[in-house]
N, C-alpha and C. Protein backbone atom coordinates (compact mmCIF):
# COMPACT_ATOMS: atom_id res chain seq x y z
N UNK A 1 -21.50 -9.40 0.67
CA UNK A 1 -20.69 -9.42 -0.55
C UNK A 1 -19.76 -8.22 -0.57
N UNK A 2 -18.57 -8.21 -1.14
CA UNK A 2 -17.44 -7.36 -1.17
C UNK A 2 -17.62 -6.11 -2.93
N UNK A 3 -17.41 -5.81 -3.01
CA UNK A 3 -17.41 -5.48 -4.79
C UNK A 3 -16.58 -6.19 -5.47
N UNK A 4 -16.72 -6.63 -6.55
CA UNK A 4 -16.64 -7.34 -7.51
C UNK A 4 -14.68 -6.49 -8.09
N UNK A 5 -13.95 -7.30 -8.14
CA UNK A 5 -12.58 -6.44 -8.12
C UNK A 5 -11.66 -6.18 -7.24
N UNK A 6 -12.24 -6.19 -6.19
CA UNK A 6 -11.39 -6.28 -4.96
C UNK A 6 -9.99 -6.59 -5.11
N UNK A 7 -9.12 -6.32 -4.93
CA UNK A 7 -7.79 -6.80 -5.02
C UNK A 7 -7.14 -8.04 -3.66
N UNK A 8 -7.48 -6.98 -2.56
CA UNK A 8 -6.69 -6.71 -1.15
C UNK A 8 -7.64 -7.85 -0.19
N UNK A 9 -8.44 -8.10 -0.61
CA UNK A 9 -9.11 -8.99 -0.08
C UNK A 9 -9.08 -10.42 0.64
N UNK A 10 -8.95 -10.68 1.82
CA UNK A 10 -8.13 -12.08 2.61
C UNK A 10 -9.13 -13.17 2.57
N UNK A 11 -9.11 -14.39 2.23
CA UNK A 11 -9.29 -15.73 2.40
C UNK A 11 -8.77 -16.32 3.08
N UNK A 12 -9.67 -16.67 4.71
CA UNK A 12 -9.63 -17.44 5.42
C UNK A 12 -8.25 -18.76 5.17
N UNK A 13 -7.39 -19.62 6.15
CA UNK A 13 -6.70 -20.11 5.60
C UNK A 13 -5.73 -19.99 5.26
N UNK A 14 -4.95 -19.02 4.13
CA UNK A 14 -3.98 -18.77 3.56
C UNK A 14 -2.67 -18.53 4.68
N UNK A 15 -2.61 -18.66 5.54
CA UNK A 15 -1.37 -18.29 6.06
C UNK A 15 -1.15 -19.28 8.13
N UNK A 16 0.13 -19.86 7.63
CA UNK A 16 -0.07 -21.16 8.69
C UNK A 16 0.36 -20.50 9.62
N UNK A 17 -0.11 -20.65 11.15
CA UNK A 17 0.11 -20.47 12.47
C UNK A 17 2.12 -20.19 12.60
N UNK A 18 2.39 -19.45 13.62
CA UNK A 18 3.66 -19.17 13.63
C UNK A 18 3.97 -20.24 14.54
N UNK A 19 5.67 -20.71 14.74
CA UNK A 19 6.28 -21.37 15.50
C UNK A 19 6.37 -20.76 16.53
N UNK A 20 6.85 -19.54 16.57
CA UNK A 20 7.57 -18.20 17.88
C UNK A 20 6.28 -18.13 18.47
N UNK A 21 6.15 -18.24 19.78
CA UNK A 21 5.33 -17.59 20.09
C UNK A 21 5.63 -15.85 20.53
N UNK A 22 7.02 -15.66 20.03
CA UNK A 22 6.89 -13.87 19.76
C UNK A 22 6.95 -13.61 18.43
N UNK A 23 6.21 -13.79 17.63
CA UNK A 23 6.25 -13.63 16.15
C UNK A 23 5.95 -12.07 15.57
N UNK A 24 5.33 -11.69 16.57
CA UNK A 24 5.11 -9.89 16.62
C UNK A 24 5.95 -9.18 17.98
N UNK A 25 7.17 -9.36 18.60
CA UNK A 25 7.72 -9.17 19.24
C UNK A 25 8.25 -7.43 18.64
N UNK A 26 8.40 -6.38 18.76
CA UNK A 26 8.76 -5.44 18.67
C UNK A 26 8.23 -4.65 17.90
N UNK A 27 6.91 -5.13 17.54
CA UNK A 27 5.51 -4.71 16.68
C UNK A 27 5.05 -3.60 17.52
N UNK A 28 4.22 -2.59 17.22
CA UNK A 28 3.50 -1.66 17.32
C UNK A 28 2.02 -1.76 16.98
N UNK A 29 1.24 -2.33 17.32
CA UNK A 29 -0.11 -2.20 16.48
C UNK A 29 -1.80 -1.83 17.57
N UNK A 30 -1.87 -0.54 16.29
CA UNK A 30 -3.23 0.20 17.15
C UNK A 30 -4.15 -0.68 16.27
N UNK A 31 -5.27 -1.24 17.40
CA UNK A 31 -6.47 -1.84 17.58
C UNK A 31 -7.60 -0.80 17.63
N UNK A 32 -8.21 -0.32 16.64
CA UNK A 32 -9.63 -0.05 16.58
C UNK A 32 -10.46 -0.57 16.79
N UNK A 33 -11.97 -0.33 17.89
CA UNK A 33 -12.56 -1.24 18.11
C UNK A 33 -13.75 -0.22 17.78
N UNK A 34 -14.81 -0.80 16.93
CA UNK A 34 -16.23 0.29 16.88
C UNK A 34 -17.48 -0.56 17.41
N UNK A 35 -18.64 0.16 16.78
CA UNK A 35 -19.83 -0.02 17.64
C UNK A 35 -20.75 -1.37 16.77
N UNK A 36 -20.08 -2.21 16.37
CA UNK A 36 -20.65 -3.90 16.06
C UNK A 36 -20.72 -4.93 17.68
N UNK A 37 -21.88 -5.50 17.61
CA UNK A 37 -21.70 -6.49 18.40
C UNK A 37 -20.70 -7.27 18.77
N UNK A 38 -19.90 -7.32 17.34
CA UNK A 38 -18.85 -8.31 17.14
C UNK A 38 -17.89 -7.73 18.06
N UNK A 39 -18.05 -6.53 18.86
CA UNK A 39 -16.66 -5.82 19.54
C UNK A 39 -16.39 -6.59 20.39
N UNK A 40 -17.33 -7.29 21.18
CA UNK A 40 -16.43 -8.35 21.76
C UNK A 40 -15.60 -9.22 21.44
N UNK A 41 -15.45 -9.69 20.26
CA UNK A 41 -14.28 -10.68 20.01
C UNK A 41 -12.72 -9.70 20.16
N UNK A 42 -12.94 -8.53 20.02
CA UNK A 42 -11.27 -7.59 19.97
C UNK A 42 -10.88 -8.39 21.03
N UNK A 43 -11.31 -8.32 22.59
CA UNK A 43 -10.49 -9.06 23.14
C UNK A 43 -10.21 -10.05 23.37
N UNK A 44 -10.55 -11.12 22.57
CA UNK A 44 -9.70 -12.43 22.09
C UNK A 44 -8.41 -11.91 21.24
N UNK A 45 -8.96 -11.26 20.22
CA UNK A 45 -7.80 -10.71 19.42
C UNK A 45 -7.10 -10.06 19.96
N UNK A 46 -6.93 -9.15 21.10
CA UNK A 46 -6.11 -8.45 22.13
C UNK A 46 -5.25 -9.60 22.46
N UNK A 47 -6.02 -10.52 23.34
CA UNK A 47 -4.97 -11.46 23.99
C UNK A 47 -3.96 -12.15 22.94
N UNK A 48 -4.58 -12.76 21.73
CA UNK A 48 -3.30 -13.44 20.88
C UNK A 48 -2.58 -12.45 20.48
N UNK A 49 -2.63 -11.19 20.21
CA UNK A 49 -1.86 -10.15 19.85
C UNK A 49 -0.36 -9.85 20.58
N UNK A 50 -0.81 -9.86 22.28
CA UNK A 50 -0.26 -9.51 23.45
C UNK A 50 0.71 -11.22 23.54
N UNK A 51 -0.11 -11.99 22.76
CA UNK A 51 0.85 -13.22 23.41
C UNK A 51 1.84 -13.57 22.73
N UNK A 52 2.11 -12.72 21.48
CA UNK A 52 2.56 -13.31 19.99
C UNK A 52 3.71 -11.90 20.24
N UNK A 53 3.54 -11.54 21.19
CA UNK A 53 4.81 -10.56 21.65
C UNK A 53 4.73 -8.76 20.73
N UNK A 54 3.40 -8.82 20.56
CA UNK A 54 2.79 -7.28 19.91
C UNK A 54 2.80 -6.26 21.41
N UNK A 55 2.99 -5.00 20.90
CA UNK A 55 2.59 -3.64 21.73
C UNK A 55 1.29 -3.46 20.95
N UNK A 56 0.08 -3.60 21.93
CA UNK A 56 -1.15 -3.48 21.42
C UNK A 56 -1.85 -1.66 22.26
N UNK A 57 -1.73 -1.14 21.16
CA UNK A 57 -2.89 0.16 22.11
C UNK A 57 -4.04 0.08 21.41
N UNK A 58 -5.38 0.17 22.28
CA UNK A 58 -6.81 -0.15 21.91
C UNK A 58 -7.61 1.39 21.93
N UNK A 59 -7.87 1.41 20.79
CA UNK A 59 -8.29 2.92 21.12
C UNK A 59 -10.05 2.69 20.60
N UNK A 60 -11.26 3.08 21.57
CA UNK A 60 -12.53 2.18 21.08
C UNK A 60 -13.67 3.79 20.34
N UNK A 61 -14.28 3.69 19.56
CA UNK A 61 -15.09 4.29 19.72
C UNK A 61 -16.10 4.85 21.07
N UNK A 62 -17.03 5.54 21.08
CA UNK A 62 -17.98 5.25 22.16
C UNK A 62 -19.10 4.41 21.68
N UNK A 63 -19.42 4.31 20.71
CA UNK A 63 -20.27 3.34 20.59
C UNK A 63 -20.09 1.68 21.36
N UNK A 64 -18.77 1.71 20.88
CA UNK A 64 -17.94 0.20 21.10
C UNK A 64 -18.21 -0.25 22.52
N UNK A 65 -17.79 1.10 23.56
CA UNK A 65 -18.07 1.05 25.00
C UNK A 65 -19.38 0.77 25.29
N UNK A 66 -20.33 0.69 24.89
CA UNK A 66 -21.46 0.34 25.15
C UNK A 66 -21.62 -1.68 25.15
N UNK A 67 -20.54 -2.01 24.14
CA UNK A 67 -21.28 -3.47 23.87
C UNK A 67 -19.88 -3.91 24.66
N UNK A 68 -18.34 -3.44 25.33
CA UNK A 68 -17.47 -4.33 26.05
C UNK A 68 -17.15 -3.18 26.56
N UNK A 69 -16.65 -3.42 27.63
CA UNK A 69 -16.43 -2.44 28.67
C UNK A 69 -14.62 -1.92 28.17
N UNK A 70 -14.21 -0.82 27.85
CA UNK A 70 -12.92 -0.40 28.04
C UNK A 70 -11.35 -1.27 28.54
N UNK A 71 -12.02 -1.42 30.20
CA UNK A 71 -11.35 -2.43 31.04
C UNK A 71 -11.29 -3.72 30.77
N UNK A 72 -11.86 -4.18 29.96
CA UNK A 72 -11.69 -5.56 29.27
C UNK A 72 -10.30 -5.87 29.00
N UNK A 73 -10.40 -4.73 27.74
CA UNK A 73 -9.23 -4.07 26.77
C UNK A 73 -8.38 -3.77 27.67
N UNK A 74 -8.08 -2.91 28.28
CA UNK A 74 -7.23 -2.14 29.15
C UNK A 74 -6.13 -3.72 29.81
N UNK A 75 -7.24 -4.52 30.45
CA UNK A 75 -6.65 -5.44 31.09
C UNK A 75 -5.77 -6.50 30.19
N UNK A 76 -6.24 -6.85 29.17
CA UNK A 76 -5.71 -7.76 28.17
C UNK A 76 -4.49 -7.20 27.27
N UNK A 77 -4.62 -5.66 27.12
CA UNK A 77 -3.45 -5.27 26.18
C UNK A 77 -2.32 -4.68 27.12
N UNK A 78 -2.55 -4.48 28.81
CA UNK A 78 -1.73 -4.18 29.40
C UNK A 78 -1.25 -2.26 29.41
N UNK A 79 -2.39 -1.46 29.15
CA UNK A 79 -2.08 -0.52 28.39
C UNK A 79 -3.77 0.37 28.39
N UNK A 80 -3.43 1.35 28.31
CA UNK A 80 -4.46 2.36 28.41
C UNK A 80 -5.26 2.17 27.32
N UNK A 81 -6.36 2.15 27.46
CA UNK A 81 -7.46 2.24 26.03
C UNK A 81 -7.74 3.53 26.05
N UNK A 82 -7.72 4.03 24.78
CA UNK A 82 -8.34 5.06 24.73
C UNK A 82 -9.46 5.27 23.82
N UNK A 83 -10.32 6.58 23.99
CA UNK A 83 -11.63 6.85 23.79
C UNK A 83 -12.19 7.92 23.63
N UNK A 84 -11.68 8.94 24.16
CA UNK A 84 -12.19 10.34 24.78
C UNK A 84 -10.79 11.20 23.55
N UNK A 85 -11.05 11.99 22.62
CA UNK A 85 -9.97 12.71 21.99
C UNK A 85 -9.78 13.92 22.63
N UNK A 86 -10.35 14.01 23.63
CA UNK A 86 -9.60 15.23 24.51
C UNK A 86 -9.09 15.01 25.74
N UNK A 87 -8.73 13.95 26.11
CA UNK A 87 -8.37 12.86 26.95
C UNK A 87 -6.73 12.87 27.18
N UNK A 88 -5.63 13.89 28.28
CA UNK A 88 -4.68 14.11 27.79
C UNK A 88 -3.48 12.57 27.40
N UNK A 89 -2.97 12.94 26.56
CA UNK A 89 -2.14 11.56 26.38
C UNK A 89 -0.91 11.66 27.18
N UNK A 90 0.08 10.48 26.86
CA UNK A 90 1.12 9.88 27.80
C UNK A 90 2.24 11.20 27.95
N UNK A 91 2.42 11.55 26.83
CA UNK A 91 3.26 12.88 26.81
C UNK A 91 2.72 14.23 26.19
N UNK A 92 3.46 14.89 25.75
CA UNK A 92 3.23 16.40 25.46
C UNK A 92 2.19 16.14 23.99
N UNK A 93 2.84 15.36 23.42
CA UNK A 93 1.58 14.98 22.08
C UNK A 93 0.32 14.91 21.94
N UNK A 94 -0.43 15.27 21.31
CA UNK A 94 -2.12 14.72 21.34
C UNK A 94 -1.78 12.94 21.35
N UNK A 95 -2.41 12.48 22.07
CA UNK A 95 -2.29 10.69 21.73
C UNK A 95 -2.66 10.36 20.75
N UNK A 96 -3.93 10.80 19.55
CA UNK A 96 -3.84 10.25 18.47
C UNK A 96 -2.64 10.64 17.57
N UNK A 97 -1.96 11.74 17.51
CA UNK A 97 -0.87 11.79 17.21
C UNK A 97 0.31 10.94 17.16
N UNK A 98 0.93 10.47 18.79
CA UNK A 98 1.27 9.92 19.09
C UNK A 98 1.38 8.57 19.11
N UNK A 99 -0.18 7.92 19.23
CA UNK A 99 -0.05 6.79 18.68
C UNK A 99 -0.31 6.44 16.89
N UNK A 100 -0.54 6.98 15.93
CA UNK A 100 -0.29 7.69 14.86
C UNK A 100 0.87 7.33 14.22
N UNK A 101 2.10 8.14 14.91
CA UNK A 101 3.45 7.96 14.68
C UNK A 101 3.83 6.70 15.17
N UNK A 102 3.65 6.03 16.02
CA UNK A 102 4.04 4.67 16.53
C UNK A 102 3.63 3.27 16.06
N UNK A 103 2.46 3.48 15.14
CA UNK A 103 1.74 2.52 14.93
C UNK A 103 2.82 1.44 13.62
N UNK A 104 2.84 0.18 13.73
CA UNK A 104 3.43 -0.31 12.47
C UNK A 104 2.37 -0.81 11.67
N UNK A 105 1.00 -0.89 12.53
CA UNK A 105 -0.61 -1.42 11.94
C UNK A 105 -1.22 -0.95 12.49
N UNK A 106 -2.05 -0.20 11.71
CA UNK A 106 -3.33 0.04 11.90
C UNK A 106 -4.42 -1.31 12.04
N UNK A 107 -5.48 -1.25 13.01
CA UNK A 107 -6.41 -2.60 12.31
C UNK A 107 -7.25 -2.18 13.13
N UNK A 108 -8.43 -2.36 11.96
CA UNK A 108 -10.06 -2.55 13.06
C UNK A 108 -10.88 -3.29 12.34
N UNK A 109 -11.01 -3.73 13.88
CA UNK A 109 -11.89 -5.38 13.75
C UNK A 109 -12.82 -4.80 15.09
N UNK A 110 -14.11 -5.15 14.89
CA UNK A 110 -14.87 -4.76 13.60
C UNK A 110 -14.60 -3.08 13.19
N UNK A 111 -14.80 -3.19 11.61
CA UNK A 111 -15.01 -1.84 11.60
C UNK A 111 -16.87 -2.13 10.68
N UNK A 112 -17.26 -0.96 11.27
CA UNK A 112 -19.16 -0.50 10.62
C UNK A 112 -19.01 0.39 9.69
N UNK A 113 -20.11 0.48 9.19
CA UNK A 113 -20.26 1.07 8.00
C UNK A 113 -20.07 2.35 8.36
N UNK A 114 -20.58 2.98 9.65
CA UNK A 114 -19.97 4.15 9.64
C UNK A 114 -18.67 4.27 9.83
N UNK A 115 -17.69 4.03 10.43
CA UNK A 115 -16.85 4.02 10.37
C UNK A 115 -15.70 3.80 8.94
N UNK A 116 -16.12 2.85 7.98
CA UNK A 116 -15.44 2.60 6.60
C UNK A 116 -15.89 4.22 5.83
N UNK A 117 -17.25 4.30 6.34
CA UNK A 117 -17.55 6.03 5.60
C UNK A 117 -16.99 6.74 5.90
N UNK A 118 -16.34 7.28 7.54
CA UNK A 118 -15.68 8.38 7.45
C UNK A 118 -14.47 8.07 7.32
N UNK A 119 -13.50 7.01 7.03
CA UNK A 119 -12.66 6.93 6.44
C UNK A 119 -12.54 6.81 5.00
N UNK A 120 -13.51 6.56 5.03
CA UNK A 120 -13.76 6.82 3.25
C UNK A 120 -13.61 8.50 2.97
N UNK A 121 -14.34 8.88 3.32
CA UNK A 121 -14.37 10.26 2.97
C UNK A 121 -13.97 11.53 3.80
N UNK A 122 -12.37 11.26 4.91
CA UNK A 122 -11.57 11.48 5.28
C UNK A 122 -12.74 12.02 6.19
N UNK A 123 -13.75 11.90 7.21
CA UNK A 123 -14.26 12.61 8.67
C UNK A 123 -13.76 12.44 9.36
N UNK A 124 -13.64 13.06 10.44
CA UNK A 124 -13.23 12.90 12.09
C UNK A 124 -14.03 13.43 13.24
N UNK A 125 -15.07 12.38 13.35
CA UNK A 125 -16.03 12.74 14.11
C UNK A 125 -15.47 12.16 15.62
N UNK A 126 -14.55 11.35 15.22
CA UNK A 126 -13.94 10.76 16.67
C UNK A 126 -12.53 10.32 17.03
N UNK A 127 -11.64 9.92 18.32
CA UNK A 127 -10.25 9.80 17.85
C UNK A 127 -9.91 8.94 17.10
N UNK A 128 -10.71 7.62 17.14
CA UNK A 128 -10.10 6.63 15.68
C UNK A 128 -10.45 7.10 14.68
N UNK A 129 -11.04 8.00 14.08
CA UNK A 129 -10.93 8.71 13.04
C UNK A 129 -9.82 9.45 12.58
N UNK A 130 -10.13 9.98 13.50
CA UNK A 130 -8.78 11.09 13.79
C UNK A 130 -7.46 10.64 13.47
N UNK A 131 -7.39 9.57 13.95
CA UNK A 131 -5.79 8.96 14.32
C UNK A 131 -5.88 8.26 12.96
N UNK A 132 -7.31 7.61 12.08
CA UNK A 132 -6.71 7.28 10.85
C UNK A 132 -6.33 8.34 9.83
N UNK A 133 -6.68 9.29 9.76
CA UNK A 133 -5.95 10.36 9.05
C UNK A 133 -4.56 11.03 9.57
N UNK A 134 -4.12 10.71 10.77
CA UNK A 134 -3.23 10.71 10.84
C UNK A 134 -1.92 9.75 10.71
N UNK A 135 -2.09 8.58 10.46
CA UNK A 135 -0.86 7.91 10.49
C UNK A 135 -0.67 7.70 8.89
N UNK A 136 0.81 6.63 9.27
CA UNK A 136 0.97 6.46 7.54
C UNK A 136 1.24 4.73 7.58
N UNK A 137 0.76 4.74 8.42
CA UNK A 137 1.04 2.69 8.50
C UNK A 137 0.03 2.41 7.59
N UNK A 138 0.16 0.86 7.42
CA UNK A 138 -0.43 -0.02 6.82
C UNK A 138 -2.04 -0.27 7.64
N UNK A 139 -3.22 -0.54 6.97
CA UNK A 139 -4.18 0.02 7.55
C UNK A 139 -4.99 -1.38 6.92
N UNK A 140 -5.32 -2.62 8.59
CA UNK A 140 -6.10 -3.46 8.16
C UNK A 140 -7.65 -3.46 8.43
N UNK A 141 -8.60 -3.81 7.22
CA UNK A 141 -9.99 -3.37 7.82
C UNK A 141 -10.97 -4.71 7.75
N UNK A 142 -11.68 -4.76 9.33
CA UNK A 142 -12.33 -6.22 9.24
C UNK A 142 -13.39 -5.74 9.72
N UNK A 143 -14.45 -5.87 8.56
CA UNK A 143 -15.70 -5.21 8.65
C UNK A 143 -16.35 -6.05 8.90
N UNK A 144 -17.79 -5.05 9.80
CA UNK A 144 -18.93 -6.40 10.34
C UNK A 144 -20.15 -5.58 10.58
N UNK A 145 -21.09 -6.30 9.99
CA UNK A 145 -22.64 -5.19 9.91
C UNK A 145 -23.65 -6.14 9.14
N UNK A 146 -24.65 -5.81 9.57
CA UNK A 146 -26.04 -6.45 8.70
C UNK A 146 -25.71 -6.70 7.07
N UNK A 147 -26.51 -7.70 6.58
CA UNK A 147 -26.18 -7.79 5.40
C UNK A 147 -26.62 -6.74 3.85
N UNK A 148 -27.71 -6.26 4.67
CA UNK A 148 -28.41 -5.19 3.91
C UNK A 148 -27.78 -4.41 3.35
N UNK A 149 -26.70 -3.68 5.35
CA UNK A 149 -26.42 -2.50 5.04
C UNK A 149 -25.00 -2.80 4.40
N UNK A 150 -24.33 -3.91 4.87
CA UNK A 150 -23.21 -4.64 3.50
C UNK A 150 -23.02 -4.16 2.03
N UNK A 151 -23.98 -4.56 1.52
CA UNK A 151 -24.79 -4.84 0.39
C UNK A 151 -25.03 -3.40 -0.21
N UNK A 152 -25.46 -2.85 0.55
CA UNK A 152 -25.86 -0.91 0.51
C UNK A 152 -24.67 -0.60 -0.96
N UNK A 153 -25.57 0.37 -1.94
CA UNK A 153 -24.27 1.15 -2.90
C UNK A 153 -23.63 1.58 -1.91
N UNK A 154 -23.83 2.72 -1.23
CA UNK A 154 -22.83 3.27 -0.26
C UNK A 154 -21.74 3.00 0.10
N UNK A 155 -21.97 1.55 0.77
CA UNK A 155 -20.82 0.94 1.51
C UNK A 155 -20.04 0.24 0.68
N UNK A 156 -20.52 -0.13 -0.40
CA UNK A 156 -19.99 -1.02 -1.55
C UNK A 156 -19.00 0.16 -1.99
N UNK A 157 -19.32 1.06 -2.04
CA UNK A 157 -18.52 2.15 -2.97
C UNK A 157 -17.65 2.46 -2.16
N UNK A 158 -17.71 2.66 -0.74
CA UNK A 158 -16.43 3.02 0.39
C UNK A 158 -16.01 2.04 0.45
N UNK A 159 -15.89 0.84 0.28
CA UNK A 159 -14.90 -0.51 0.35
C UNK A 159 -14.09 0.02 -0.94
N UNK A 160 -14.78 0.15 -2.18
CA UNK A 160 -13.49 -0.05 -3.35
C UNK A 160 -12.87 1.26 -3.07
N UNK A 161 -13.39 2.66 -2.32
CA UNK A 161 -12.94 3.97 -2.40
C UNK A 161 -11.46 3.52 -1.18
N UNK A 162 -11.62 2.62 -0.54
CA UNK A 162 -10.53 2.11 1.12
C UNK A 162 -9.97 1.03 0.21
N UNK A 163 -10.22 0.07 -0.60
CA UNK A 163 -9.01 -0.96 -1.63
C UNK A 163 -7.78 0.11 -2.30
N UNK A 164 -8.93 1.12 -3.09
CA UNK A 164 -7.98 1.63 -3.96
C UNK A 164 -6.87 2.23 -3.45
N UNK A 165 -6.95 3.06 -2.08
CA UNK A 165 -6.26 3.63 -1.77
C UNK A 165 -5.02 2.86 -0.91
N UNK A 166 -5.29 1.68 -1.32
CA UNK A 166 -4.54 0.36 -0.68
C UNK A 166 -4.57 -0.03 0.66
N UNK A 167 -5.70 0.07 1.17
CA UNK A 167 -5.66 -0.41 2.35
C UNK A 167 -6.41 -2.18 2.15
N UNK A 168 -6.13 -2.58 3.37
CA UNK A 168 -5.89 -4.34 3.37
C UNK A 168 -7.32 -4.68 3.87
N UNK A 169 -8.48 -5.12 3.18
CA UNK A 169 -9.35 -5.28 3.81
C UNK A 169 -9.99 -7.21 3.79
N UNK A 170 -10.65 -7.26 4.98
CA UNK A 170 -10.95 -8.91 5.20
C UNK A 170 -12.29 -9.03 4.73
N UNK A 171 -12.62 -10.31 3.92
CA UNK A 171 -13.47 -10.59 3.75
C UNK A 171 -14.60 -11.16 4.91
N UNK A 172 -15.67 -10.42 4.94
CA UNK A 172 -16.76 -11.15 5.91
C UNK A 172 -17.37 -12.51 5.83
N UNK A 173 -17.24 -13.16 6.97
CA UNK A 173 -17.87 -14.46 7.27
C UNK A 173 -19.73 -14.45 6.81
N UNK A 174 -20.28 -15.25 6.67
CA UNK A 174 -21.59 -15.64 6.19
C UNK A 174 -22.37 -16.86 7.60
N UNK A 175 -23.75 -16.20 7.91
CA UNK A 175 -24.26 -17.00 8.90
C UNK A 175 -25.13 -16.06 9.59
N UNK A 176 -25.60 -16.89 10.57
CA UNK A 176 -26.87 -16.07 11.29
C UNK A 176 -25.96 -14.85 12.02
N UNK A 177 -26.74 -13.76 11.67
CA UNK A 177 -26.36 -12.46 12.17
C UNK A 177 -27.03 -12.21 13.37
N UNK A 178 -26.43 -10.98 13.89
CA UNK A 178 -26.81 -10.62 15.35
C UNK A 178 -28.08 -10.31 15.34
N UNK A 179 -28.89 -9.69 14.01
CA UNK A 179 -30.12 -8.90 14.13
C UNK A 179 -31.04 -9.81 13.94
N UNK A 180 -30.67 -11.08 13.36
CA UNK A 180 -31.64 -12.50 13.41
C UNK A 180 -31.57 -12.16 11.52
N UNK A 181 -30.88 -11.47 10.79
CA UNK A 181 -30.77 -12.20 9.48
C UNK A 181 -29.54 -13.38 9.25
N UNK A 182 -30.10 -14.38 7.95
CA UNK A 182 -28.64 -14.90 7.81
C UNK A 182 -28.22 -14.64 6.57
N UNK A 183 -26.80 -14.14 6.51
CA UNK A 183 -26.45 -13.79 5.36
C UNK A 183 -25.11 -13.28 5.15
N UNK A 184 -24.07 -12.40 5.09
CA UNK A 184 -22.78 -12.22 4.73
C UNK A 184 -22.86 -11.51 5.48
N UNK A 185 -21.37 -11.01 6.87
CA UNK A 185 -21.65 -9.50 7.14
C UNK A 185 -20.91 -10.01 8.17
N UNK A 186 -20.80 -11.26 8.79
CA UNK A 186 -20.33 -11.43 10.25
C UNK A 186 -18.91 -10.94 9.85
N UNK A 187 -18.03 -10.32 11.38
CA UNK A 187 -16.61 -10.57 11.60
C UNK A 187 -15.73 -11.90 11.05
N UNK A 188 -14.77 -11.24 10.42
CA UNK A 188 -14.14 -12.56 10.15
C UNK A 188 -13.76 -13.18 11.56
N UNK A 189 -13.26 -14.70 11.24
CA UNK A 189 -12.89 -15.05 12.53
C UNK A 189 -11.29 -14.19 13.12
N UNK A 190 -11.54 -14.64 14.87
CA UNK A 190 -10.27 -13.94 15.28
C UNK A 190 -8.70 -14.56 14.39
N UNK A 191 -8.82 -15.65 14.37
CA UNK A 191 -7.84 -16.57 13.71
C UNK A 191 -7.35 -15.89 12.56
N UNK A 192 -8.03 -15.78 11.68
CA UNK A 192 -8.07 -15.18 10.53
C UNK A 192 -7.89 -13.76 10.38
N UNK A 193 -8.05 -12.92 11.42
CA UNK A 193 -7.52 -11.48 11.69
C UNK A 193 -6.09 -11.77 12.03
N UNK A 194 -5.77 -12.72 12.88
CA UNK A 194 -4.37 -12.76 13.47
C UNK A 194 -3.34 -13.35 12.81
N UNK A 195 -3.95 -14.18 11.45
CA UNK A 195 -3.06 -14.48 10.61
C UNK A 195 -2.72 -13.39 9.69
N UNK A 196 -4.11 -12.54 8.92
CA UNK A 196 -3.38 -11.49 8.19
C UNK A 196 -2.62 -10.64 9.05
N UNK A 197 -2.34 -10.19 10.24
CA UNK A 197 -1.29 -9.38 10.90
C UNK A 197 -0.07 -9.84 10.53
N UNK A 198 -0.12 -10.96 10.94
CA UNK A 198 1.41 -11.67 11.23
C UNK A 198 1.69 -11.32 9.48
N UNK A 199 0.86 -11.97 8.89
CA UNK A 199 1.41 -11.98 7.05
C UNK A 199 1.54 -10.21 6.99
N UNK A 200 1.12 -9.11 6.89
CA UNK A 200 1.03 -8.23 6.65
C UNK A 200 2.58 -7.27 7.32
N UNK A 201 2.95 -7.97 9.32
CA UNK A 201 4.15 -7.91 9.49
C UNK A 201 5.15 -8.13 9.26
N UNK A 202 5.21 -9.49 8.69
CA UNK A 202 6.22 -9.95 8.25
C UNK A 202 6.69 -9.31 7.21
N UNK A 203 6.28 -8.56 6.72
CA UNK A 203 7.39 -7.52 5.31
C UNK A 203 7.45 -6.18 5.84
N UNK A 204 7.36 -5.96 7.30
CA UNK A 204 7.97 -4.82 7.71
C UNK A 204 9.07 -5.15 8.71
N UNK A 205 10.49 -4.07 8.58
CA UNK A 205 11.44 -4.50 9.56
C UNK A 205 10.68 -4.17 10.80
């Protein structure tokens, strides 16, 4: 369950498939990937990203690296993943910097509860942290975690503390979970991530 108020909140559906297949052609968009099972679907969402004519950079937690390998990513977005925040970047810039300034979207799919927390409460324990306090793009969040910890005041309270501050967040799918509960918490589908992009791009030049 989401909190009750939500504004920013996406329903499956709402927005029909593009004609172009470059419909994100001169797009910019950093891909967060964290430590949910669900991290494997990013690279489905990598590939329609990459095919819909997006500049995708994948920047993963280390957790994330544990459940899809880097090179997955790397191979599908055409483009360095990054991981390591001391890791030198393409030019003279720190890369979260860099990609920071470049980004026209932010999005992480999945994002965990830790992760919505330290963006909730501005931490930077890592470079996608990092790099979300640094940019000023539009910032989509597709959360995925047990239903418990869903459900948690905590996390309930860092969802409306990440609405208010207007960021775009997706509602979670409902069904048997990874840990063997069934209940609210799954990743939305990829479909449904790739439609709010396109809707969310389309009102930027």
């Amino acid at each position: 369950m989401f909190p009750a108020g939500l504004k920013t909140v996406y329903v499956a559906g709402m927005v029909e498939n593009p004609s172009s297949p470059q419909a994100l052609a001169g797009k910019t968009i950093v891909l967060g990937v964290t430590g949910s099972i669900a991290a494997y679907k990013a690279a489905d969402l990598t590939s329609q990203l990459v095919k819909a004519g997006a500049a995708v950079h994948v920047v993963m937690t280390e957790a994330a690296t544990r459940i899809v390998a880097p090179v997955t990513l790397q191979t599908l977005s055409r483009r360095p993943v990054w991981v390591d925040m001391w890791e030198p970047g393409l030019h003279w810039q720190p890369h979260h910097i860099e990609l920071a300034d470049k980004a026209d979207l932010l999005v992480v799919a999945p994002a965990t509860a830790h992760t919505l927390a330290c963006f909730a409460h501005g931490l930077a324990p890592n470079l996608l942290c990092t790099l979300y306090l640094a940019t000023r793009a539009p910032v989509l969040l597709a959360p995925a975690m047990n239903s418990k910890m869903l459900a948690h005041p905590a996390t309930q309270e860092n969802l409306r503390l990440l609405e208010e501050r207007g960021h775009h967040l997706l509602e979670t799918d409902e069904g048997m979970l990874a840990c063997g509960y069934e209940g609210r918490g799954k990743l939305a589908a990829v479909d449904t991530i790739f439609q709010r992009i396109l809707e969310l791009l389309s009102h930027r030049p």
